[in-house]
N, C-alpha and C. Protein backbone atom coordinates (compact mmCIF):
# COMPACT_ATOMS: atom_id res chain seq x y z
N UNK A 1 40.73 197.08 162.84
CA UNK A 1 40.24 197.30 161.50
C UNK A 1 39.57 196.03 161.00
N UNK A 2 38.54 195.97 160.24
CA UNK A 2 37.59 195.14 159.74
C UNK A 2 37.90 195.14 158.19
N UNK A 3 38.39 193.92 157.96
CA UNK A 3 38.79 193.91 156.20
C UNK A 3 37.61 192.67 155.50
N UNK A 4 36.81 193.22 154.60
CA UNK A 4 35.70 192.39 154.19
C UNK A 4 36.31 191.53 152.87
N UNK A 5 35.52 190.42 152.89
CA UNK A 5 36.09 189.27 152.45
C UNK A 5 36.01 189.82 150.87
N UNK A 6 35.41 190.76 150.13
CA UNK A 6 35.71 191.67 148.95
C UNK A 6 37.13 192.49 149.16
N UNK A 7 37.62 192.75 149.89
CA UNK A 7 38.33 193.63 149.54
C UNK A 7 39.98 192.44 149.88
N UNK A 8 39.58 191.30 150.09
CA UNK A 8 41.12 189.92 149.75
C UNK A 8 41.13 189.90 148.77
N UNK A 9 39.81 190.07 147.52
CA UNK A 9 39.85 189.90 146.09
C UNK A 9 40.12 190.97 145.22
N UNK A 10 40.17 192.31 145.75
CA UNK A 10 40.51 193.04 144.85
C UNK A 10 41.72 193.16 143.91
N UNK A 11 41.30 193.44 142.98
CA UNK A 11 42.14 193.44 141.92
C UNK A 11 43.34 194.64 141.16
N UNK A 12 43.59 195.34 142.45
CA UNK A 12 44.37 196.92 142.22
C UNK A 12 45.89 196.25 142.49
N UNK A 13 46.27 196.96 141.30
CA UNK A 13 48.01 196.42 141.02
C UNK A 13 48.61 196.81 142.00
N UNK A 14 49.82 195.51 142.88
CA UNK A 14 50.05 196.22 144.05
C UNK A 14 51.97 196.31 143.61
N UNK A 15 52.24 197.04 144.54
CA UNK A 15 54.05 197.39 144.02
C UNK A 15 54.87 196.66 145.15
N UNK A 16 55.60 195.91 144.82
CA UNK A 16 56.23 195.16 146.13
C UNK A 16 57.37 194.96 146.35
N UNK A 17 58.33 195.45 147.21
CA UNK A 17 59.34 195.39 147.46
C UNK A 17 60.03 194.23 148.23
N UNK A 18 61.07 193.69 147.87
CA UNK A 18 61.68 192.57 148.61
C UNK A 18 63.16 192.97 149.11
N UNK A 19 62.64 192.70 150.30
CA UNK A 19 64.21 193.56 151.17
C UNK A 19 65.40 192.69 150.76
N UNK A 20 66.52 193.56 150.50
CA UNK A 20 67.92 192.68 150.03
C UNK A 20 68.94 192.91 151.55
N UNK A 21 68.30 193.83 152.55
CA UNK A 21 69.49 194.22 153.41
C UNK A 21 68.67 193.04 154.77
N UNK A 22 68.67 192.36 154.81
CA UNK A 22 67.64 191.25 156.01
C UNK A 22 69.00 190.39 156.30
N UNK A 23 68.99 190.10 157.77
CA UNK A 23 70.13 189.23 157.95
C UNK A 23 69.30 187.88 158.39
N UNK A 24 69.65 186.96 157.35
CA UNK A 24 69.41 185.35 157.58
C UNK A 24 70.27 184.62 157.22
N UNK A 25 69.63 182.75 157.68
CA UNK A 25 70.40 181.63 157.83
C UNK A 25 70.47 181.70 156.04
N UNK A 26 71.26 180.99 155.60
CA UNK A 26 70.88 179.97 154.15
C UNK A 26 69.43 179.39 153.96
N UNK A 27 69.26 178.27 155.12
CA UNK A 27 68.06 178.05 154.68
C UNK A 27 67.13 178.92 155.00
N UNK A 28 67.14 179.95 155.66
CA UNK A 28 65.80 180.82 155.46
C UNK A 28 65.91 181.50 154.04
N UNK A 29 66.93 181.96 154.03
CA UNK A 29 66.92 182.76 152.40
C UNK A 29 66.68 181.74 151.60
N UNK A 30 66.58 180.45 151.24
CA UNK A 30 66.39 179.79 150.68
C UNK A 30 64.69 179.26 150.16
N UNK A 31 64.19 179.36 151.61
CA UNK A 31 62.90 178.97 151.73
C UNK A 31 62.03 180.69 151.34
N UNK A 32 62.92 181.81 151.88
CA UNK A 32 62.17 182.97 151.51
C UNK A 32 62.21 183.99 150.25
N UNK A 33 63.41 183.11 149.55
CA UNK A 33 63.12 183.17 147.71
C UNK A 33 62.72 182.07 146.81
N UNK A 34 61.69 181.51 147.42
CA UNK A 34 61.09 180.46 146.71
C UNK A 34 59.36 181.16 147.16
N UNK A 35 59.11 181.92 148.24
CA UNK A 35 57.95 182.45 148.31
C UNK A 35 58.14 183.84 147.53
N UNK A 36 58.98 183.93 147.28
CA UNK A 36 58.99 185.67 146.64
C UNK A 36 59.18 184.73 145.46
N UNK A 37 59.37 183.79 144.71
CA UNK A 37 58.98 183.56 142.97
C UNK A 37 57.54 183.29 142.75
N UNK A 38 56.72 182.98 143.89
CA UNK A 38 55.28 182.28 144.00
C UNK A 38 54.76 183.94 143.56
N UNK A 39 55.03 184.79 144.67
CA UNK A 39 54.55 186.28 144.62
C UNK A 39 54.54 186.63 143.17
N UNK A 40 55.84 186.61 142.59
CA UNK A 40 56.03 187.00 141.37
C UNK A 40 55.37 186.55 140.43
N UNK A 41 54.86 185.47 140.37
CA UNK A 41 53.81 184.74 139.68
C UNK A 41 52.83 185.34 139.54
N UNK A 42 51.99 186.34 140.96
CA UNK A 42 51.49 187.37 140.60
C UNK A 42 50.84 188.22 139.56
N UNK A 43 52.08 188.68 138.99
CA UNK A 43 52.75 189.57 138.26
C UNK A 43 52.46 191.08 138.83
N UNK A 44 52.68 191.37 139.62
CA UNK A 44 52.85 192.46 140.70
C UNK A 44 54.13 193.01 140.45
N UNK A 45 54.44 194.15 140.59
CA UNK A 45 55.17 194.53 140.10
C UNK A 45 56.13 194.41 141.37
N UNK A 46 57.17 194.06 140.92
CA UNK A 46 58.25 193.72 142.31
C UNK A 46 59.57 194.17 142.42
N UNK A 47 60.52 194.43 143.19
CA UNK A 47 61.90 195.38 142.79
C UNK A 47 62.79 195.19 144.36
N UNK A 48 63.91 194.90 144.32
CA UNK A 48 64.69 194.83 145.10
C UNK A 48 64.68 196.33 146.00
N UNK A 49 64.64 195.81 147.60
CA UNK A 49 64.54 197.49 147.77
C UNK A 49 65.41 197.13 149.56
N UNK A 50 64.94 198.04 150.13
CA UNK A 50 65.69 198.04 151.92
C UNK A 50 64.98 197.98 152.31
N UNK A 51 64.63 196.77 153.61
CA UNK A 51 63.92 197.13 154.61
C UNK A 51 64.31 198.28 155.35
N UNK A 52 63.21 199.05 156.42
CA UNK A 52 63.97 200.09 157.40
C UNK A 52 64.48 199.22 158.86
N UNK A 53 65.39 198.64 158.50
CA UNK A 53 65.43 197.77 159.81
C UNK A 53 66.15 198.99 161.15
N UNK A 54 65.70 199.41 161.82
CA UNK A 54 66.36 200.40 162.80
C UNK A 54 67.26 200.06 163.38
N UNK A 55 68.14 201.01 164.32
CA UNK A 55 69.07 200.62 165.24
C UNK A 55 68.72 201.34 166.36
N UNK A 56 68.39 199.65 167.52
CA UNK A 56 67.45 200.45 168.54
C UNK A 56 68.55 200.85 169.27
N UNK A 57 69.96 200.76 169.32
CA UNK A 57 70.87 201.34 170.49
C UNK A 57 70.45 202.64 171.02
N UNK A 58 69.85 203.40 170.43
CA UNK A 58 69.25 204.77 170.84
C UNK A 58 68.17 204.51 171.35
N UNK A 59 67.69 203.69 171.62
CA UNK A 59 66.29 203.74 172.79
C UNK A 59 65.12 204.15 171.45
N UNK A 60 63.80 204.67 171.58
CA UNK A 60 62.76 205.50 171.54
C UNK A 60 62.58 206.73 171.49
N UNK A 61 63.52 207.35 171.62
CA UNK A 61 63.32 208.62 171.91
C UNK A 61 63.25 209.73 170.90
N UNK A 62 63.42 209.19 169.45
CA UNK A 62 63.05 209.88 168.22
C UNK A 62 61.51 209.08 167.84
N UNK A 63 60.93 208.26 168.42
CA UNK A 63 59.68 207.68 168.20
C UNK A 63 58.58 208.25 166.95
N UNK A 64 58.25 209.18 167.68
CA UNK A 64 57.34 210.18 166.68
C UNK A 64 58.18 210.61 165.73
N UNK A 65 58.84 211.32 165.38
CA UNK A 65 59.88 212.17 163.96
C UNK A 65 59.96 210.85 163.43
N UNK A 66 60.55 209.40 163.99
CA UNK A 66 60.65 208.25 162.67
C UNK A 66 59.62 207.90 162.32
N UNK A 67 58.46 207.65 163.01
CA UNK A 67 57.18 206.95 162.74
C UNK A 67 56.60 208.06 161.55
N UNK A 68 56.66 209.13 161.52
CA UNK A 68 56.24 210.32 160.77
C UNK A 68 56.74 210.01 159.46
N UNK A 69 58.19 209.64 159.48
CA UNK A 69 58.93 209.88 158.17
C UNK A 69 58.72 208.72 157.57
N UNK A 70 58.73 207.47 158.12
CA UNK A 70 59.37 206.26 157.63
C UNK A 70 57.86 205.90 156.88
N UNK A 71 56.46 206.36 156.75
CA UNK A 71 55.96 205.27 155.22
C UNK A 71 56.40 206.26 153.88
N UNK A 72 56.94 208.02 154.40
CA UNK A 72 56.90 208.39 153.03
C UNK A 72 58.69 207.97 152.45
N UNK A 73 59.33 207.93 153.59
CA UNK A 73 60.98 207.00 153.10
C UNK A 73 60.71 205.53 152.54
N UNK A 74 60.20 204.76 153.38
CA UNK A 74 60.42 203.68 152.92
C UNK A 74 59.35 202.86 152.02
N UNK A 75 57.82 204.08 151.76
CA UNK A 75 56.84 203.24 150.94
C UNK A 75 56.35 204.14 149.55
N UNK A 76 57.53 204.76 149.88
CA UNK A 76 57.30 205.94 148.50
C UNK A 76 56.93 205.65 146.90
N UNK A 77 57.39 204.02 147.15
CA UNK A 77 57.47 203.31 145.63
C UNK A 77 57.30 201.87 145.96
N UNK A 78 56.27 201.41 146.95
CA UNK A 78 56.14 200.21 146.89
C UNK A 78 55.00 200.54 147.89
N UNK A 79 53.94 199.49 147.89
CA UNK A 79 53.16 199.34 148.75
C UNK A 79 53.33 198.47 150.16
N UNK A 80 54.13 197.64 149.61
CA UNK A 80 54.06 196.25 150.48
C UNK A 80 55.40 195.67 150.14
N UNK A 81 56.14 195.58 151.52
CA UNK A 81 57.74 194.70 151.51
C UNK A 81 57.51 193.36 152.05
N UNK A 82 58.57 192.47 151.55
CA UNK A 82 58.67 191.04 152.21
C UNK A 82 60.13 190.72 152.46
N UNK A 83 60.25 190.07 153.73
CA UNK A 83 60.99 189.94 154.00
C UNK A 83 61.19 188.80 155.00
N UNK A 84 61.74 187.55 154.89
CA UNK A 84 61.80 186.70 156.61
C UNK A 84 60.89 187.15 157.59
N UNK A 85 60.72 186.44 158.26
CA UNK A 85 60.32 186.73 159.52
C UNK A 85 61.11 186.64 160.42
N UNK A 86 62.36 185.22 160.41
CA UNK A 86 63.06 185.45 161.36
C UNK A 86 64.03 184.85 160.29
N UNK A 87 65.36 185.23 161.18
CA UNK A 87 67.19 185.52 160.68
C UNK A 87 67.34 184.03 160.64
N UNK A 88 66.63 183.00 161.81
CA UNK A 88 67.62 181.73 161.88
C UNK A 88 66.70 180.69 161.87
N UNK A 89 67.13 179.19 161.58
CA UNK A 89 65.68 178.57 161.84
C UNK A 89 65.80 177.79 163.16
N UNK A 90 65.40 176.58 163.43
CA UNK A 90 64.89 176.17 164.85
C UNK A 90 65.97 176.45 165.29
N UNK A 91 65.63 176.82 166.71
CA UNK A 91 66.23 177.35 167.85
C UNK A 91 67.47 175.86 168.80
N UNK A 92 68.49 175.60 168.81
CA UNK A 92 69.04 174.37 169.69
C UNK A 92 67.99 174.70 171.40
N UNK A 93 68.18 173.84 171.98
CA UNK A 93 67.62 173.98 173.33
C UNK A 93 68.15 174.01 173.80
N UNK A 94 69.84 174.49 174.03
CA UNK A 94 70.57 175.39 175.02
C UNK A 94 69.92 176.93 175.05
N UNK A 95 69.69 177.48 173.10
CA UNK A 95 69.84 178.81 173.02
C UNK A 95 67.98 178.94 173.32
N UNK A 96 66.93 177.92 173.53
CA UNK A 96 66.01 178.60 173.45
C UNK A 96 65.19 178.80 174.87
N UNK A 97 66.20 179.11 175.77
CA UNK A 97 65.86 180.00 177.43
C UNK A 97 66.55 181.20 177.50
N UNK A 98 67.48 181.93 175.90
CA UNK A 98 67.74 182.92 176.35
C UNK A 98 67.20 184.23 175.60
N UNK A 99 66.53 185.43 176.11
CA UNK A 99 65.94 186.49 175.97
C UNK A 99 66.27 186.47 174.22
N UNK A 100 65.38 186.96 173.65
CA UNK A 100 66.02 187.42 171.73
C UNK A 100 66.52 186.33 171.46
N UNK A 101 66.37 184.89 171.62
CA UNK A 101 67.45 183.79 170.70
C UNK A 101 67.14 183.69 169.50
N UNK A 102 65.53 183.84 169.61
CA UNK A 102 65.16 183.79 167.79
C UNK A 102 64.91 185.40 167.39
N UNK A 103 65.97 185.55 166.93
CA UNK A 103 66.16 187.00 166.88
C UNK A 103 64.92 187.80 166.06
N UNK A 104 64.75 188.96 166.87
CA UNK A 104 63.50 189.78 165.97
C UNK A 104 63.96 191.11 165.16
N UNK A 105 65.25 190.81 164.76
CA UNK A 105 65.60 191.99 163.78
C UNK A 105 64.94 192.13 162.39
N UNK A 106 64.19 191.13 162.12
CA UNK A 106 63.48 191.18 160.72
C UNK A 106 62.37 191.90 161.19
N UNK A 107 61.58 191.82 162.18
CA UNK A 107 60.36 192.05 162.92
C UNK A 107 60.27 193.51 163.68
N UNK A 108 61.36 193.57 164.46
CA UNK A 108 61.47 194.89 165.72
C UNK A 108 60.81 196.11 164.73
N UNK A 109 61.19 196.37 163.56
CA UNK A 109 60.67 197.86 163.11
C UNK A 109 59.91 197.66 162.40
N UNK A 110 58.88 197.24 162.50
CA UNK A 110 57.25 197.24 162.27
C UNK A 110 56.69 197.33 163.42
N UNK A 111 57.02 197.11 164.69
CA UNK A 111 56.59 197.19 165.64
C UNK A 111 56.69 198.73 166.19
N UNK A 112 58.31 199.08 165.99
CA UNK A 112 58.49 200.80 166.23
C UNK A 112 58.20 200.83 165.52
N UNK A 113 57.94 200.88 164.52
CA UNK A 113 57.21 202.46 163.44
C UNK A 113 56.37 202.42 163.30
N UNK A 114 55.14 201.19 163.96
CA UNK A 114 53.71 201.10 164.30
C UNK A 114 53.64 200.49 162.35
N UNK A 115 54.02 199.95 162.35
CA UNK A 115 53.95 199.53 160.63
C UNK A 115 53.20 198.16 161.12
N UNK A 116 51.40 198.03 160.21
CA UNK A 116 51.30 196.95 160.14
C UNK A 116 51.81 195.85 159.31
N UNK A 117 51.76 194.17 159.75
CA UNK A 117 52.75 193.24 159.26
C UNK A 117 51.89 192.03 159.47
N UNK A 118 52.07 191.05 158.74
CA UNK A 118 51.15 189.72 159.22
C UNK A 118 52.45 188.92 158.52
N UNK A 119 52.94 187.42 159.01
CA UNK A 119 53.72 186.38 159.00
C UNK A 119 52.92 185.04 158.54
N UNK A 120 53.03 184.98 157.49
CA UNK A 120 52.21 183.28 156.74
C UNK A 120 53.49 182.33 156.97
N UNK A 121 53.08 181.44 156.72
CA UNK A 121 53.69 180.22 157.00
C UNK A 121 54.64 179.75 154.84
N UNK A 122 55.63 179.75 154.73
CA UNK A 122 56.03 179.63 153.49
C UNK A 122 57.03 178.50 153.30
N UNK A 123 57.40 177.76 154.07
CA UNK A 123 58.11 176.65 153.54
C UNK A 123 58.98 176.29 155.34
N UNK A 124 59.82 175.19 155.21
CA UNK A 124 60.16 174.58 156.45
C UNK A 124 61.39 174.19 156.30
N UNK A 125 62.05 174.29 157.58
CA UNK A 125 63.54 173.98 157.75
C UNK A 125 63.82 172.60 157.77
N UNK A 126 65.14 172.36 157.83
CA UNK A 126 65.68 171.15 157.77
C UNK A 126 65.09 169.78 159.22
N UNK A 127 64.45 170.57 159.81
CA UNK A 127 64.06 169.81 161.00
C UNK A 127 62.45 169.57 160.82
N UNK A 128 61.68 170.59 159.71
CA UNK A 128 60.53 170.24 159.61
C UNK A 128 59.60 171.38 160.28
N UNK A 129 60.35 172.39 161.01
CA UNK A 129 59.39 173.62 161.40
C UNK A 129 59.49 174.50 160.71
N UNK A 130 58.12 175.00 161.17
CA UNK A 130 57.58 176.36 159.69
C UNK A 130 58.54 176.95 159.74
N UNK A 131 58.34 177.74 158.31
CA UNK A 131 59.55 179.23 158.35
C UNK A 131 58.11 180.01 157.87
N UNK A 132 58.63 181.66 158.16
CA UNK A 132 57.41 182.76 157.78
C UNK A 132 57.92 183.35 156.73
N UNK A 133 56.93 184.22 156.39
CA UNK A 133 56.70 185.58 155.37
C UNK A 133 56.57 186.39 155.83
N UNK A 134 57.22 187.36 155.91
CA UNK A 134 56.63 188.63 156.63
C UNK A 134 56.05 189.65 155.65
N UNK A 135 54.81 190.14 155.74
CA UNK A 135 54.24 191.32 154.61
C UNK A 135 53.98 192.86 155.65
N UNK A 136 54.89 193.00 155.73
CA UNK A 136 54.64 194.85 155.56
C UNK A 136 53.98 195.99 154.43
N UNK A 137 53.33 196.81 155.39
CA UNK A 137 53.08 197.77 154.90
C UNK A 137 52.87 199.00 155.28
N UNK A 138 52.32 199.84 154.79
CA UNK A 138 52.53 201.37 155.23
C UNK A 138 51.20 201.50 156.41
N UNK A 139 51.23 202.24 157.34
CA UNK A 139 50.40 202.76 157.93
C UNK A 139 48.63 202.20 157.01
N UNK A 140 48.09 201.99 157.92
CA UNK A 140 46.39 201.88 157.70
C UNK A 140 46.43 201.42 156.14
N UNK A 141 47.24 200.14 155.98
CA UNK A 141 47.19 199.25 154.47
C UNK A 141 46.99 197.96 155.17
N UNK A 142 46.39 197.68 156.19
CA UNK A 142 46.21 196.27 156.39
C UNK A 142 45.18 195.45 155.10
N UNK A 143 44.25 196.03 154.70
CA UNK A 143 43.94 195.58 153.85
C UNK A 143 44.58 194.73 152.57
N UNK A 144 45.60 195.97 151.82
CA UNK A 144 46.24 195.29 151.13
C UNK A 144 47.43 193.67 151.59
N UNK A 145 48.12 193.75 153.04
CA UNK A 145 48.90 192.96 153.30
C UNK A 145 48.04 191.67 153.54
N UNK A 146 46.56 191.75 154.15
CA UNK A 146 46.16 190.62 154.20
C UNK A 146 45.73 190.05 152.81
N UNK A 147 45.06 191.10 151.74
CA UNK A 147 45.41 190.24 150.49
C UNK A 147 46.31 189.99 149.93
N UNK A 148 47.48 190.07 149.47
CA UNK A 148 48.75 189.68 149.49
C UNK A 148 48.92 188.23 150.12
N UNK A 149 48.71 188.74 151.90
CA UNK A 149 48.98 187.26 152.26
C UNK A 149 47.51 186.24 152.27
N UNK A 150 46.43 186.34 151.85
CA UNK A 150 45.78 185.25 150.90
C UNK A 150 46.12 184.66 149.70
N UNK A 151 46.19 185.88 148.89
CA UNK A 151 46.62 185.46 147.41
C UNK A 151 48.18 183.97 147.75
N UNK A 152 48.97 184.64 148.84
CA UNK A 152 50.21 183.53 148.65
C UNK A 152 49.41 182.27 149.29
N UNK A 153 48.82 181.86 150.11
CA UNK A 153 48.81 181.03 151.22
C UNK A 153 47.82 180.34 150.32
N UNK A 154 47.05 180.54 149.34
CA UNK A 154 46.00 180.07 148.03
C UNK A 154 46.61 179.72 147.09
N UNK A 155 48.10 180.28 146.54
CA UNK A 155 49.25 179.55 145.65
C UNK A 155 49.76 178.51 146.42
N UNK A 156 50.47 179.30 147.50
CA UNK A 156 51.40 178.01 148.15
C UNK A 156 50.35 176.93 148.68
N UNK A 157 49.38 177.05 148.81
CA UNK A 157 48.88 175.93 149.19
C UNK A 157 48.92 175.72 151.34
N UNK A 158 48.62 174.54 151.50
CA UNK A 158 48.31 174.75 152.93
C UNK A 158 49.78 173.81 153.41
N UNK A 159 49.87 174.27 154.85
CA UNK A 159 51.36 173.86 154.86
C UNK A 159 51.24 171.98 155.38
N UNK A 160 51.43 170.82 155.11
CA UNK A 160 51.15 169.91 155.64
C UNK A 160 51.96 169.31 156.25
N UNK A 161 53.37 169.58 156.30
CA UNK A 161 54.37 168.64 157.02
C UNK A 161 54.41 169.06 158.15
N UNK A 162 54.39 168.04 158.77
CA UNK A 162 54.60 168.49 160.44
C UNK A 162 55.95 168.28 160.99
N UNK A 163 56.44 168.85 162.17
CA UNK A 163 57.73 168.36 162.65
C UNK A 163 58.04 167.43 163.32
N UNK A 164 59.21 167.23 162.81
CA UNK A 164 59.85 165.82 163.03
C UNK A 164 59.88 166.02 164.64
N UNK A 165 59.67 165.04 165.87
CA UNK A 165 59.89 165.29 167.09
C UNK A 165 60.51 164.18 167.49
């Protein structure tokens, strides 16, 4: 999809949900309600809501029936959710050779439910590496998530600290 540099500026009130059920560190919740007060600045209309975070123990095999249901369940009253990108922040280098260490439970169901999502960069952990934003949205709304994530990355500003090595 091709999103023209008019349609980052549009000006249509967007409805935004901020997931309360997301499993993270402290400092990610920390760093990822300081980008959801920037949002709010906005003045977008905003409301505590659920991500659809799935439970893949069942495999795929309801694929289609969830992908069907889940923008009129979960975008029925919001356009666009935020939520972490990821649960924990830098990885130790024992845990980062093993499969999932930086866990993608914030992430995995945008991927099944074919939900587009883009991850900005919103503030940094105690060691100095980025932490994300994640902007979801419903089926064929990339438009709106990439304005969303202009409008923040034009508040917050550009990220300049680098990590400590």
């Amino acid at each position: 999809m091709v999103v023209s540099p008019r349609a980052l500026r549009e000006q249509k009130q967007l409805r935004i949900g901020v997931a309360g059920n997301y499993g993270a560190e402290r400092a990610v919740q920390e760093v990822f309600e300081k980008a959801v007060e920037i949002i709010r600045s906005f003045r977008y209309l905003t409301r505590k809501t659920v991500a659809p975070l799935a439970d893949f123990s069942k495999g795929v095999a309801n694929i289609v029936s969830d992908r069907e249901g889940i923008a009129r369940e979960s975008f029925d009253d919001i356009d666009l959710l935020l939520l972490p990108t990821t649960a924990t922040t830098v990885l130790r280098i024992r845990d980062a050779n093993k499969p999932l260490a930086l866990s993608p439970e914030n992430t995995m169901f945008a991927n099944y439910y074919g939900l587009p999502a883009v991850s900005v960069p919103c503030g940094f952990d105690n060691h100095g590496v980025p932490l994300g934003l994640e902007i979801v949205g419903r089926p064929s709304e990339e438009a709106a998530i990439l304005r969303l994530a202009h409008q923040f990355q034009t508040a917050a500003g550009p990220s300049k600290r680098p990590p400590a090595l």
